[in-house]
C-alpha atoms as a PDB file:
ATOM      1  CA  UNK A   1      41.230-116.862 -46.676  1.00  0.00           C
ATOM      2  CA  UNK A   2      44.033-115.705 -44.984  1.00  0.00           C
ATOM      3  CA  UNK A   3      47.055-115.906 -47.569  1.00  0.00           C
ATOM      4  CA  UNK A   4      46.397-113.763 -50.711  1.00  0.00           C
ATOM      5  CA  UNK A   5      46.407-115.219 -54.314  1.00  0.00           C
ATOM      6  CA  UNK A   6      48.756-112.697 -56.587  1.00  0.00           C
ATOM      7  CA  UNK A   7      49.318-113.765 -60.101  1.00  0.00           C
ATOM      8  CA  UNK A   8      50.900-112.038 -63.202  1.00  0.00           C
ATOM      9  CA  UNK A   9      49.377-111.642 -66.472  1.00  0.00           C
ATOM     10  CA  UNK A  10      49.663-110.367 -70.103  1.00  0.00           C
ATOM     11  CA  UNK A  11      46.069-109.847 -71.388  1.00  0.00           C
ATOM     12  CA  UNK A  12      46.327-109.710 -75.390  1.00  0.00           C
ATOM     13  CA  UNK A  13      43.728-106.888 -76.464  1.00  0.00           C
ATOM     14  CA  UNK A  14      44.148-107.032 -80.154  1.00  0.00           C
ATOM     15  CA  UNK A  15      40.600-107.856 -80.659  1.00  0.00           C
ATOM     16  CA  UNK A  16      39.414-104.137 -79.589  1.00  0.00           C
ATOM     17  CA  UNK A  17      40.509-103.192 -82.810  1.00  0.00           C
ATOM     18  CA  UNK A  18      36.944-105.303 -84.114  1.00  0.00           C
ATOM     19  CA  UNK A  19      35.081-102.942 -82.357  1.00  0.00           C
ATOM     20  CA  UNK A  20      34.012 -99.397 -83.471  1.00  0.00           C
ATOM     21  CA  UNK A  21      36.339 -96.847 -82.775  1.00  0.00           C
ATOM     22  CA  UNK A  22      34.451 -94.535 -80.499  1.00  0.00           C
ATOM     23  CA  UNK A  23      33.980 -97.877 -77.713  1.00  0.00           C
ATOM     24  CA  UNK A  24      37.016 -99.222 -78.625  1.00  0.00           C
ATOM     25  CA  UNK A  25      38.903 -98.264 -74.484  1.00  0.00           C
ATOM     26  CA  UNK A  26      35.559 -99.143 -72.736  1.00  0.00           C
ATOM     27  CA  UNK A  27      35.532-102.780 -74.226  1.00  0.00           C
ATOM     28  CA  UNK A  28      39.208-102.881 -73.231  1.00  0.00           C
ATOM     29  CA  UNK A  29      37.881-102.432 -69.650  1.00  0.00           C
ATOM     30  CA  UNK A  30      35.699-105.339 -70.008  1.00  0.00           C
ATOM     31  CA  UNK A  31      37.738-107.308 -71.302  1.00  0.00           C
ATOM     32  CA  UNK A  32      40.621-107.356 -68.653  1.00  0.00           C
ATOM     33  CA  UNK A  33      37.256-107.916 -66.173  1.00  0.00           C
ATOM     34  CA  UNK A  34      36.126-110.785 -68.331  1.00  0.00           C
ATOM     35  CA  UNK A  35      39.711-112.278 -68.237  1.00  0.00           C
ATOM     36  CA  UNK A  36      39.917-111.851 -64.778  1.00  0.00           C
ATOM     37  CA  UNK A  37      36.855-113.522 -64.094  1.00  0.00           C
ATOM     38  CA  UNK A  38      38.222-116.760 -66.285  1.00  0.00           C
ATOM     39  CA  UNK A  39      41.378-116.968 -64.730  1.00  0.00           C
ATOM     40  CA  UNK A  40      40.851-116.144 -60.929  1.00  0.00           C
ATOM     41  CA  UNK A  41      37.268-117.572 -60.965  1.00  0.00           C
ATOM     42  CA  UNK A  42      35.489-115.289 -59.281  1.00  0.00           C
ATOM     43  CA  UNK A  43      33.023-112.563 -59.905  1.00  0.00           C
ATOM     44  CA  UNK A  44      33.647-109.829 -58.043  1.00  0.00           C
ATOM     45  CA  UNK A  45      35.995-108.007 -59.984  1.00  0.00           C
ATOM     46  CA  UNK A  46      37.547-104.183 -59.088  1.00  0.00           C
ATOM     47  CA  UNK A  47      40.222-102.366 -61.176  1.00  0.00           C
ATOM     48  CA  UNK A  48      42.773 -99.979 -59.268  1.00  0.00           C
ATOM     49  CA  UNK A  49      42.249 -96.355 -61.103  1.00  0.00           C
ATOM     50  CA  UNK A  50      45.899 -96.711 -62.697  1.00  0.00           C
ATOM     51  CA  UNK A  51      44.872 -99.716 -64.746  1.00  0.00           C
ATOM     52  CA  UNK A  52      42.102 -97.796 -66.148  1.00  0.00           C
ATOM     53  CA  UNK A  53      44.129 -94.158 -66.936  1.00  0.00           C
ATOM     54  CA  UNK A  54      46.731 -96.516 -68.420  1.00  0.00           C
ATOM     55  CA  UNK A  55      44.013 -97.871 -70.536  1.00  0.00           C
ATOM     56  CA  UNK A  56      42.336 -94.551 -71.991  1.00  0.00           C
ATOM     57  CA  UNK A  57      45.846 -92.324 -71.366  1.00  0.00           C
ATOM     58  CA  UNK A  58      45.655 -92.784 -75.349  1.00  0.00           C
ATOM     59  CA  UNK A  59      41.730 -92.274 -75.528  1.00  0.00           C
ATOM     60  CA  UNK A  60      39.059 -93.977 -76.391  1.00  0.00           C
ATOM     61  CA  UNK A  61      40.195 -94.783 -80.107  1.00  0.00           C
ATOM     62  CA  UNK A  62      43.255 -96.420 -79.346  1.00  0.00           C
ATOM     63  CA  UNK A  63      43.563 -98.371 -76.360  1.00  0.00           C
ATOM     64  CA  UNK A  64      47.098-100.654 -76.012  1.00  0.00           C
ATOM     65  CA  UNK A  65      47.608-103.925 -77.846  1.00  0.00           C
ATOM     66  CA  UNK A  66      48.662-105.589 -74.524  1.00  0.00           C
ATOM     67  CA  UNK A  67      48.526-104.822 -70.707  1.00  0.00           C
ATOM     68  CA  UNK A  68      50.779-106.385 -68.002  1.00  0.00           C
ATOM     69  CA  UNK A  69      48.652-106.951 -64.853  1.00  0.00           C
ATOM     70  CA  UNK A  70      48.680-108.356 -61.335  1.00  0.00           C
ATOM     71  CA  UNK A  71      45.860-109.902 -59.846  1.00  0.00           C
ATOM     72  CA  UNK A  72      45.236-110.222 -56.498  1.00  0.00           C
ATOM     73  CA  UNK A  73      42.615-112.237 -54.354  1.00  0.00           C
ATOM     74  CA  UNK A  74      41.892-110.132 -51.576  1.00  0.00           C
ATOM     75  CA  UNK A  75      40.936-111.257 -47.536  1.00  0.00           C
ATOM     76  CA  UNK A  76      37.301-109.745 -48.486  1.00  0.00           C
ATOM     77  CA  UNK A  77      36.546-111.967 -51.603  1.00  0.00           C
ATOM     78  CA  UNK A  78      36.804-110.014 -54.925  1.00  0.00           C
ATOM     79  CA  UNK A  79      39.859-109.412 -57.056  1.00  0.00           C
ATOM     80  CA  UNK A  80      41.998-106.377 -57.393  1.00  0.00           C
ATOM     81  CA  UNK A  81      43.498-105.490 -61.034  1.00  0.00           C
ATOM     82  CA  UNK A  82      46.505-103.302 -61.143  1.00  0.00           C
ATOM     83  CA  UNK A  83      49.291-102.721 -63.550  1.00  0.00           C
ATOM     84  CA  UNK A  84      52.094-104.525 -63.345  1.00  0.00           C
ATOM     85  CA  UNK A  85      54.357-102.711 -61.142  1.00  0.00           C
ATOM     86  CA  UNK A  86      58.107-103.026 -61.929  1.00  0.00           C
ATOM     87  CA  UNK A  87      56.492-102.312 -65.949  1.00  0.00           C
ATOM     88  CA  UNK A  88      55.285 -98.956 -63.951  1.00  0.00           C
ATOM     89  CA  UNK A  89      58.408 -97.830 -62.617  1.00  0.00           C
ATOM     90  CA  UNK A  90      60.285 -98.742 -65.728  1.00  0.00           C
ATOM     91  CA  UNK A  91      58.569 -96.671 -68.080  1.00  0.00           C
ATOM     92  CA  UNK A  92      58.440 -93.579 -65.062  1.00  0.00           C
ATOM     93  CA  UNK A  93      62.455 -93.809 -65.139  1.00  0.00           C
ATOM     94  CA  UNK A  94      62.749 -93.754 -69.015  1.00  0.00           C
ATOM     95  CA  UNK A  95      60.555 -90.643 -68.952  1.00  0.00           C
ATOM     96  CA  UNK A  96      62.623 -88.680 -66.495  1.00  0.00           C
ATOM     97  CA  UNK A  97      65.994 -89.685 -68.704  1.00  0.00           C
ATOM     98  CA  UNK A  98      64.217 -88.464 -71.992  1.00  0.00           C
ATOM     99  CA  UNK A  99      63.949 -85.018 -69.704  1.00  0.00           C
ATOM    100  CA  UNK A 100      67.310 -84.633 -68.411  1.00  0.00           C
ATOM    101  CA  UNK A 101      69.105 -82.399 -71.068  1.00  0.00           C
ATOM    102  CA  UNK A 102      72.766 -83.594 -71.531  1.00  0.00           C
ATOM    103  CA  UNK A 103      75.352 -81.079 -71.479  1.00  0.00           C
ATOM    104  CA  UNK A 104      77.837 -80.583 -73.880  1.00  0.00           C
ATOM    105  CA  UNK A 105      81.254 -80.000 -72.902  1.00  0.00           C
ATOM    106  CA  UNK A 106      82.998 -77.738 -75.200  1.00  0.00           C
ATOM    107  CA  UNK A 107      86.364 -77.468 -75.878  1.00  0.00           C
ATOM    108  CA  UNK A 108      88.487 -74.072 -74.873  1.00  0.00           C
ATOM    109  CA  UNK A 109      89.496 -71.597 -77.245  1.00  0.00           C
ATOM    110  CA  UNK A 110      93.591 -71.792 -76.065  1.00  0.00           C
ATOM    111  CA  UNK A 111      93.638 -75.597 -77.066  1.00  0.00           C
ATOM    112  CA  UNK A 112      95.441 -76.240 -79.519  1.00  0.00           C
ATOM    113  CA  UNK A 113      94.781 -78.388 -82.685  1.00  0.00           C
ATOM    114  CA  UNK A 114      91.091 -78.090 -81.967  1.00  0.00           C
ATOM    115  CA  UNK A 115      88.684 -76.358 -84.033  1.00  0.00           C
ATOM    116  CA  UNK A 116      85.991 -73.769 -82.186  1.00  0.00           C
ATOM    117  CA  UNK A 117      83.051 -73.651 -84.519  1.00  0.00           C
ATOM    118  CA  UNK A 118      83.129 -70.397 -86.103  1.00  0.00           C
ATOM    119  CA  UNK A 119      86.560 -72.219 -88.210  1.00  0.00           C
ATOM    120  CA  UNK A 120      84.314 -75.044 -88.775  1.00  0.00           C
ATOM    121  CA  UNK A 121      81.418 -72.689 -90.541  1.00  0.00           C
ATOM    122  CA  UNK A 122      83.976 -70.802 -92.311  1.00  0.00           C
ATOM    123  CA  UNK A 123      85.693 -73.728 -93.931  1.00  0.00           C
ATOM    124  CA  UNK A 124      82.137 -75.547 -94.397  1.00  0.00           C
ATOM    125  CA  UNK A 125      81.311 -71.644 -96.571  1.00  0.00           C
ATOM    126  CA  UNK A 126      84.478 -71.506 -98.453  1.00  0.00           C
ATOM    127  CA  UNK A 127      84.098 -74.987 -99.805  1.00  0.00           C
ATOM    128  CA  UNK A 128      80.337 -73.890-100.734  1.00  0.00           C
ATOM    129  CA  UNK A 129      81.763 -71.255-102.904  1.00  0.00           C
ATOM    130  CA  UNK A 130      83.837 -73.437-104.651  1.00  0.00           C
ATOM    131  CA  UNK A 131      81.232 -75.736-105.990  1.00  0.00           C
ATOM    132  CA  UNK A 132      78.651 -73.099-106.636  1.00  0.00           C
ATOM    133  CA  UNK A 133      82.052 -71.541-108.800  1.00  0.00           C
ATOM    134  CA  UNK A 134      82.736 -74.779-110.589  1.00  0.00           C
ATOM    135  CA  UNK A 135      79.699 -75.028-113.685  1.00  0.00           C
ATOM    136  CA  UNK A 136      78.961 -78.565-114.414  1.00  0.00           C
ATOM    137  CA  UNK A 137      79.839 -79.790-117.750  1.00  0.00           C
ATOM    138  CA  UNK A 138      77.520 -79.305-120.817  1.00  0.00           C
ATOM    139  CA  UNK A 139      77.490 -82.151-123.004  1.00  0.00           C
ATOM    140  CA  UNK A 140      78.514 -80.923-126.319  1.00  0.00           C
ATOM    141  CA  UNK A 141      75.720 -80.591-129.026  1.00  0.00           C
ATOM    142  CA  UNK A 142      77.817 -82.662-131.442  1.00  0.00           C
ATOM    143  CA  UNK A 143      76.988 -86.198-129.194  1.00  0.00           C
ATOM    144  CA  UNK A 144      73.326 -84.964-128.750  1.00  0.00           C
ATOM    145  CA  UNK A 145      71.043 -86.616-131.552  1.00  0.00           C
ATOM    146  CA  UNK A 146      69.117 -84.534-133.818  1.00  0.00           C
ATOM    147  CA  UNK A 147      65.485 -85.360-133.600  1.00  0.00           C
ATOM    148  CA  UNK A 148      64.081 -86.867-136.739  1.00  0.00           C
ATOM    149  CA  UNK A 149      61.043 -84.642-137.872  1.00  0.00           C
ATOM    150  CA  UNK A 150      58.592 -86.447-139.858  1.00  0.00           C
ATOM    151  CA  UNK A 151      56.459 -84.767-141.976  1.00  0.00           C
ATOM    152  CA  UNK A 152      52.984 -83.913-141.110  1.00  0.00           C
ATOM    153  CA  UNK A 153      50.022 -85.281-143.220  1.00  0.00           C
ATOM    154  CA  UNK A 154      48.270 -82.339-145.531  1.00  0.00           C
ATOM    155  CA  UNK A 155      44.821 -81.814-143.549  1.00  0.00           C
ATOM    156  CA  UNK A 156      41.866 -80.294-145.486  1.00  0.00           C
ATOM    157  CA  UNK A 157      40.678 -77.053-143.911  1.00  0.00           C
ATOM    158  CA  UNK A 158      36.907 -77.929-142.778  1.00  0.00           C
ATOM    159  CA  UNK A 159      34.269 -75.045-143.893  1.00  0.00           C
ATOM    160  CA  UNK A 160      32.593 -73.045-140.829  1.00  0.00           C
ATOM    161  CA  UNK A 161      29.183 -73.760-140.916  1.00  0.00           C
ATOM    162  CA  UNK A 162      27.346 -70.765-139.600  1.00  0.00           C
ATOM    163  CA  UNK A 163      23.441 -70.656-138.033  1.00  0.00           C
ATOM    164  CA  UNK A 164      21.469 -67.826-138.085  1.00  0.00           C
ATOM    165  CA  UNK A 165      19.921 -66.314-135.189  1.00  0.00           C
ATOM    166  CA  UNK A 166      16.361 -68.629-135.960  1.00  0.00           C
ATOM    167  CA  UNK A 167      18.238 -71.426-136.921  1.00  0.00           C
ATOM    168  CA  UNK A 168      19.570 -71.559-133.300  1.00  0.00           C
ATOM    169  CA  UNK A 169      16.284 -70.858-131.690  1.00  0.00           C
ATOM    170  CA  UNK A 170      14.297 -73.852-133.313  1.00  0.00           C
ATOM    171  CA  UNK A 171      14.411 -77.069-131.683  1.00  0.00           C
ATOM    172  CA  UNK A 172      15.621 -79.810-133.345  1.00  0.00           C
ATOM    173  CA  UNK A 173      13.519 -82.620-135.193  1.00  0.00           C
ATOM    174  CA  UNK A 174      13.650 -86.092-133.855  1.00  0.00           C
ATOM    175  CA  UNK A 175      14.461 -89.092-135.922  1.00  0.00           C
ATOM    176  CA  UNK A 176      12.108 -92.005-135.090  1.00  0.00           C
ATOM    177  CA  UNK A 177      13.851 -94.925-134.280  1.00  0.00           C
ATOM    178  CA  UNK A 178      13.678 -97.882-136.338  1.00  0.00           C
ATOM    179  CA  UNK A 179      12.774-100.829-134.459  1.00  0.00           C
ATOM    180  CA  UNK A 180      14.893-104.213-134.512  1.00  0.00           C
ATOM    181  CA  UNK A 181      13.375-107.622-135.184  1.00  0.00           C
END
C-alpha cells in the first residue's frame, strides 16, 4: 500500500467509569485499541507514547471522558494511534498564556484627578469608622411582646428509695413467664 489511510476520531470513554477504579486508565487503553481495530479493520494496532501519557496524565482513577485521535494505516501494515494534533498544540498555547503574568500599568503620582492607592485605603478606613460609629437601632421594648407564662402543673415530690449495701449485692428473682394460648 503505497498511499496512507489517516482518519480522525472522537472515541467516547464514558464507560470506564463501569469499571473499578484502580483499572479504570488501563481499560481506557484497550478500548481506543478495540475501537481501532473496528474502525480501521485491522489487528495490528500500536499507540504513539503521547496518546498513552495523555491517557494516565490524570492517573489511573480518572482517565478522560473523550479522546480526539488520528489513525493512520502505515506502508508496513498495522495502525498508528496518536492524539489529535491541532487539539495538542491548542491546549500547549493556552498553558503558556495562563503563565505569562500581565503587567499592570500604574498610573503616576503627578497626574492629576487620579487616585494612587494609599487615598483609596484611607477613604475605604474612614468610611469603616463611620459604620462601626453608627449603633444599629434597638427596637424599643414597648413593640416587643411579653411572653405569656403559663403556669406549671403542681408535681408530687417522689420518695428516694434507698438499698442497703446486701440489698444491692443479691441478684434479682426472676418472674416466670406466663405462657399464651
Amino acid at each position: 500500500m503505497s498511499q496512507e489511510l489517516e482518519r480522525v476520531y472522537t472515541i467516547n470513554l464514558g464507560k470506564v467509569l463501569l469499571s473499578p477504579n484502580n483499572q479504570r486508565a488501563k481499560r481506557a487503553i484497550n478500548m481506543v485499541k478495540e475501537f481501532a481495530r473496528r474502525h480501521m479493520k485491522n489487528d495490528q494496532i500500536k499507540l504513539e507514547e503521547e496518546l498513552s501519557h495523555q491517557i494516565w496524565k490524570r492517573g489511573i482513577r480518572h482517565p478522560p471522558r473523550k479522546i480526539r485521535v488520528k489513525m493512520t494505516k502505515t506502508d508496513e501494515g498495522f495502525i498508528l494511534v496518536s492524539p489529535y494534533d491541532e487539539e495538542i498544540e491548542e491546549s500547549k498555547e493556552t498553558k503558556e498564556e495562563k503563565k505569562k503574568p500581565t503587567k499592570e500599568v500604574k498610573p503616576e503620582s503627578g497626574a492629576k484627578g487620579i487616585k494612587t492607592e494609599p487615598e483609596v485605603k484611607d477613604k475605604v478606613k474612614e468610611e469603616i469608622k463611620e459604620v462601626k460609629e453608627k449603633k444599629p437601632k434597638e427596637t424599643p421594648k414597648s413593640k416587643q411582646k411579653p411572653k405569656e407564662e403559663k403556669p406549671k402543673a403542681k408535681e408530687k415530690p417522689k420518695p428516694k428509695v434507698t438499698k442497703t449495701k446486701e440489698e444491692k449485692l443479691k441478684p434479682k428473682e426472676s418472674k416466670p413467664k406466663s405462657s399464651k394460648k
